[in-house]
N, C-alpha and C. Protein backbone atom coordinates (compact mmCIF):
# COMPACT_ATOMS: atom_id res chain seq x y z
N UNK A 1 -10.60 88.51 -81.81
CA UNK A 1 -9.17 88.30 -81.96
C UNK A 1 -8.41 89.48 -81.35
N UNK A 2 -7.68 88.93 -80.58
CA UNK A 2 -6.64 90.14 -80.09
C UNK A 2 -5.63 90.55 -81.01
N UNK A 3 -5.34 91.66 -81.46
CA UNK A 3 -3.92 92.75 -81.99
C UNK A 3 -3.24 92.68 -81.26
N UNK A 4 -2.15 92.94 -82.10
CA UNK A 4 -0.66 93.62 -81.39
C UNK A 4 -0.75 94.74 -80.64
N UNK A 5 -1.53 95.51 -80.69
CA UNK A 5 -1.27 96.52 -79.72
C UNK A 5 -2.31 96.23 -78.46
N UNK A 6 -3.41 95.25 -78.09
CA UNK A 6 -3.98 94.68 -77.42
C UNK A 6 -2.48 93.72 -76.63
N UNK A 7 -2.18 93.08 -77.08
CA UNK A 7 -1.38 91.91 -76.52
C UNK A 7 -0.14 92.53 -76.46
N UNK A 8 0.29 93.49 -76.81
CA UNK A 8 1.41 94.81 -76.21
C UNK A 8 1.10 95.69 -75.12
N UNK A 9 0.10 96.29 -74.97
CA UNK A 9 -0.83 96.45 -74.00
C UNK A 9 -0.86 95.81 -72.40
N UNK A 10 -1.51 94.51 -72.92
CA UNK A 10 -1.73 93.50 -71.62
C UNK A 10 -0.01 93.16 -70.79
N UNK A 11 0.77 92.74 -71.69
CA UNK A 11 2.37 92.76 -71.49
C UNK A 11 2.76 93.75 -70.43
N UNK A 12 2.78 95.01 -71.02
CA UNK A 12 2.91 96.24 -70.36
C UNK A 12 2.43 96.52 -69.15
N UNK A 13 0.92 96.36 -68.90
CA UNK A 13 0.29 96.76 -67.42
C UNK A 13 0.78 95.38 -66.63
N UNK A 14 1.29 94.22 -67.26
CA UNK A 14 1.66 93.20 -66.09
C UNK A 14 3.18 93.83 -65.41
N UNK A 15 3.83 94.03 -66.36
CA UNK A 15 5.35 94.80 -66.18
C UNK A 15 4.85 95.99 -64.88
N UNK A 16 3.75 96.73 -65.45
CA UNK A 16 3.82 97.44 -64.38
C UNK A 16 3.27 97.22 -62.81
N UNK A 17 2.61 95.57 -62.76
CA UNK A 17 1.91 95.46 -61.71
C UNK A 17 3.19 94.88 -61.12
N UNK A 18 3.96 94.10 -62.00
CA UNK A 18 4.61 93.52 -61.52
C UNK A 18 6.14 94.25 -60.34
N UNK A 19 6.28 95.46 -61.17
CA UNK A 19 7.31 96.36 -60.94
C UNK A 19 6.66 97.13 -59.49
N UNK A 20 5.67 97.48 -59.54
CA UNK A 20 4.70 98.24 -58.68
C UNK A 20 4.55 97.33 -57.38
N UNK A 21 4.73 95.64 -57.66
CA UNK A 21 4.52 94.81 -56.27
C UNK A 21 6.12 94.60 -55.49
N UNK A 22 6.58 94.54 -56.92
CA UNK A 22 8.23 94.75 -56.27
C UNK A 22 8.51 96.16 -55.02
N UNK A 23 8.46 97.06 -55.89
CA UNK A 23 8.53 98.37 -54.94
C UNK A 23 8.09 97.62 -53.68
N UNK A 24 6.89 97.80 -53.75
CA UNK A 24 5.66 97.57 -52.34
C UNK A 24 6.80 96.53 -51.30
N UNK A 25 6.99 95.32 -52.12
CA UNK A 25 7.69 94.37 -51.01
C UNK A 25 8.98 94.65 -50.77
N UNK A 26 9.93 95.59 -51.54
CA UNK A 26 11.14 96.42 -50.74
C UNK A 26 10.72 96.96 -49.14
N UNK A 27 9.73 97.53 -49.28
CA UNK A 27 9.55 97.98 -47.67
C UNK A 27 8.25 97.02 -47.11
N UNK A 28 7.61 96.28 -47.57
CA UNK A 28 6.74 95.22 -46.59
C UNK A 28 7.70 93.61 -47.23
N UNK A 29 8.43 93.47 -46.83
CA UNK A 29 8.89 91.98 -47.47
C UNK A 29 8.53 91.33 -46.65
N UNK A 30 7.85 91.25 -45.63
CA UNK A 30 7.02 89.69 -44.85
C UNK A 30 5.42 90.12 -45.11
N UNK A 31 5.43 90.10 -46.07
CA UNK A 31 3.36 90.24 -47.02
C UNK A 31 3.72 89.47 -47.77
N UNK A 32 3.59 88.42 -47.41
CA UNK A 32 3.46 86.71 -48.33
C UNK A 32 2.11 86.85 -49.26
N UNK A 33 0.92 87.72 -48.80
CA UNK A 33 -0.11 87.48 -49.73
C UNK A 33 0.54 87.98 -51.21
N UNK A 34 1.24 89.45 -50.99
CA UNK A 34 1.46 90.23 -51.95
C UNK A 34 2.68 89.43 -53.00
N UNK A 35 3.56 88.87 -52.12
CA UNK A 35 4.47 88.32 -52.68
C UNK A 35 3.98 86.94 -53.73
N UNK A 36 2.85 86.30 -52.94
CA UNK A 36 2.26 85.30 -53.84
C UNK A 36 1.43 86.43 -55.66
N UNK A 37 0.79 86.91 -55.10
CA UNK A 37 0.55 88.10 -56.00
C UNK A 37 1.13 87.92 -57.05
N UNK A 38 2.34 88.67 -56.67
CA UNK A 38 3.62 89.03 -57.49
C UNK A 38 3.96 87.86 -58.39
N UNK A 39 4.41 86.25 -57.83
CA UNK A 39 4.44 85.84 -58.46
C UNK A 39 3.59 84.87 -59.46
N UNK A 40 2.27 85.47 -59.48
CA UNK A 40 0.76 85.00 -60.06
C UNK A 40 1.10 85.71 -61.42
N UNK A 41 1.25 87.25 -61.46
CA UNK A 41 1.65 88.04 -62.30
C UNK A 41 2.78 87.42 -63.22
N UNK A 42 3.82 87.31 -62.25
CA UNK A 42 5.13 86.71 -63.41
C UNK A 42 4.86 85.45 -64.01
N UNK A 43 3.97 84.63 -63.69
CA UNK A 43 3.99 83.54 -64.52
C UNK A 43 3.17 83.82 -65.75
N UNK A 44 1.90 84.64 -65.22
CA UNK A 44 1.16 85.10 -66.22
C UNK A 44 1.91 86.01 -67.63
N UNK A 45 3.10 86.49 -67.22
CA UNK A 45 3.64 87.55 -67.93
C UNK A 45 5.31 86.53 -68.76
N UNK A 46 5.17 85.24 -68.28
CA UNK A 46 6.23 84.36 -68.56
C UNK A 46 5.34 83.22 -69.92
N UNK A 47 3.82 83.11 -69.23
CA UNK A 47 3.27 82.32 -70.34
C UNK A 47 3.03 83.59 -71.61
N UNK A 48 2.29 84.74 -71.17
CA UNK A 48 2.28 85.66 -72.51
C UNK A 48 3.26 86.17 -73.37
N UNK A 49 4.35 86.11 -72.91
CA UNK A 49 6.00 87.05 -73.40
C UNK A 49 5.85 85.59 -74.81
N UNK A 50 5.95 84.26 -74.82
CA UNK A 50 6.67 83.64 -75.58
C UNK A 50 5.22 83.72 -76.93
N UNK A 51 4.19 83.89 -76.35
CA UNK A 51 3.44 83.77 -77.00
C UNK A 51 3.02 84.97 -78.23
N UNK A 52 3.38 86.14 -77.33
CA UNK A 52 3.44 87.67 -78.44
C UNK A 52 4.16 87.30 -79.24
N UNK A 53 5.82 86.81 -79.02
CA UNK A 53 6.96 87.02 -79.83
C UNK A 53 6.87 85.94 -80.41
N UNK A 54 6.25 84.92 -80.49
CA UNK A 54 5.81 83.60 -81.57
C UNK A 54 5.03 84.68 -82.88
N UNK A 55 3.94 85.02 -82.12
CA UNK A 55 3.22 85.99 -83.66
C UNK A 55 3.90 87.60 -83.89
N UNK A 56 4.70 88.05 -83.33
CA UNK A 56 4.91 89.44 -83.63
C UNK A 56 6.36 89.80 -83.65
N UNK A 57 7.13 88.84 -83.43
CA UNK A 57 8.71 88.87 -82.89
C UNK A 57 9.29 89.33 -81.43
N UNK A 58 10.25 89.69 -81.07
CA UNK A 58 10.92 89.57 -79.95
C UNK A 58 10.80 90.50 -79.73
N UNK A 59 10.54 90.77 -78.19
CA UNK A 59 10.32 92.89 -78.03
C UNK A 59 11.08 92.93 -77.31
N UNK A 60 12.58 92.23 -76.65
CA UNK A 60 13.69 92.66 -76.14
C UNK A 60 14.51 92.22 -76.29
N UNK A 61 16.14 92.53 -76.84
CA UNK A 61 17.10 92.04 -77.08
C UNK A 61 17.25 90.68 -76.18
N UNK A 62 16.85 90.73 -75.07
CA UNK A 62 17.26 89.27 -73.84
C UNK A 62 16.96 88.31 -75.23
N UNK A 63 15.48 88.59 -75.28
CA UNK A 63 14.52 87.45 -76.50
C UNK A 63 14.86 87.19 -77.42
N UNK A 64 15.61 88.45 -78.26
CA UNK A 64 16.32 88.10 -80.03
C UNK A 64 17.46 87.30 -80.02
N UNK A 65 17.57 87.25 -81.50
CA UNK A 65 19.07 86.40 -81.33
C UNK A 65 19.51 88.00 -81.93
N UNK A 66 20.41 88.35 -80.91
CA UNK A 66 21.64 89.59 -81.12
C UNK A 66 20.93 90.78 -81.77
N UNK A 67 21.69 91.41 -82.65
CA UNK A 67 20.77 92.73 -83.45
C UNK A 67 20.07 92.67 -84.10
N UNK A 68 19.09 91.50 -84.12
CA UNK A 68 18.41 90.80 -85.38
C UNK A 68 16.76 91.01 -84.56
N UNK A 69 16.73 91.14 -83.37
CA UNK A 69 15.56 91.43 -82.44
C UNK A 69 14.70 92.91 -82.92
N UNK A 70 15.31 93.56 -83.37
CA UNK A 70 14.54 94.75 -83.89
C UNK A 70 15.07 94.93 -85.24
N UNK A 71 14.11 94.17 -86.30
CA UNK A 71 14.64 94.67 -87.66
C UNK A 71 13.02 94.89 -88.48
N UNK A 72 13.60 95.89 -89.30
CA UNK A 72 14.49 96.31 -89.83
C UNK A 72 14.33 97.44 -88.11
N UNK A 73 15.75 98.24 -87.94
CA UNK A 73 16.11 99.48 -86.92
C UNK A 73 15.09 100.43 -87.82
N UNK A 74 14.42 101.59 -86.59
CA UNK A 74 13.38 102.38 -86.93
C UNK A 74 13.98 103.29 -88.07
N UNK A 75 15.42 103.58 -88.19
CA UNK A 75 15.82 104.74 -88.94
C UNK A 75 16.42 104.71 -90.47
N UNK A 76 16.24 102.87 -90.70
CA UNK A 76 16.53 101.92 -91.60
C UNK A 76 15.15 101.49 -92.62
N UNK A 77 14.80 101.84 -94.12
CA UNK A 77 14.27 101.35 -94.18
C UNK A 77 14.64 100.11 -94.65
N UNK A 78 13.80 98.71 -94.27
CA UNK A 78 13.88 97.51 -94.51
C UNK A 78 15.57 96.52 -94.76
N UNK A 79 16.02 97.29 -93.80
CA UNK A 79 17.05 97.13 -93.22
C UNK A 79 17.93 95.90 -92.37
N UNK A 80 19.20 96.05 -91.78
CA UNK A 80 19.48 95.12 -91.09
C UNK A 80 20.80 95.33 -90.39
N UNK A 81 21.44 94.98 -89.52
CA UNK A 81 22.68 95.41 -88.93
C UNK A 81 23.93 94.66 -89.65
């Protein structure tokens, strides 16, 4: 069974492959292989995103509904906005 910090983890290094292929195709933007790449990654990182925040909640405001995406706030205990 995968954890939260396993499946926080996997999230993360796609963000960064994904961010890392971006760069790359700013200065090669006719590398269709890379660009297919790229978007192999985002789908992969589009099916996992709904699936973390089904078992663990929303890890970015886009995802929450409003200030309710990070509760309780770290400086709150068991808290709420």
């Amino acid at each position: 069974m995968i954890n939260t910090n396993d499946c926080l983890h996997n999230l993360m290094a796609l963000r960064f492959v994904m961010w890392d292929l971006h760069l790359y195709l700013d200065t090669h933007p006719d590398d269709e292989e890379k660009l297919c790449l790229l978007n192999t990654y985002k789908e992969k990182y589009a099916a996992m995103l709904p699936e973390y925040e089904s078992k663990y909640g929303p890890l970015c405001p886009e995802t929450g509904a409003g200030c309710s995406w990070l509760t309780p706030f770290p400086w709150v205990k068991g808290g709420c906005c």
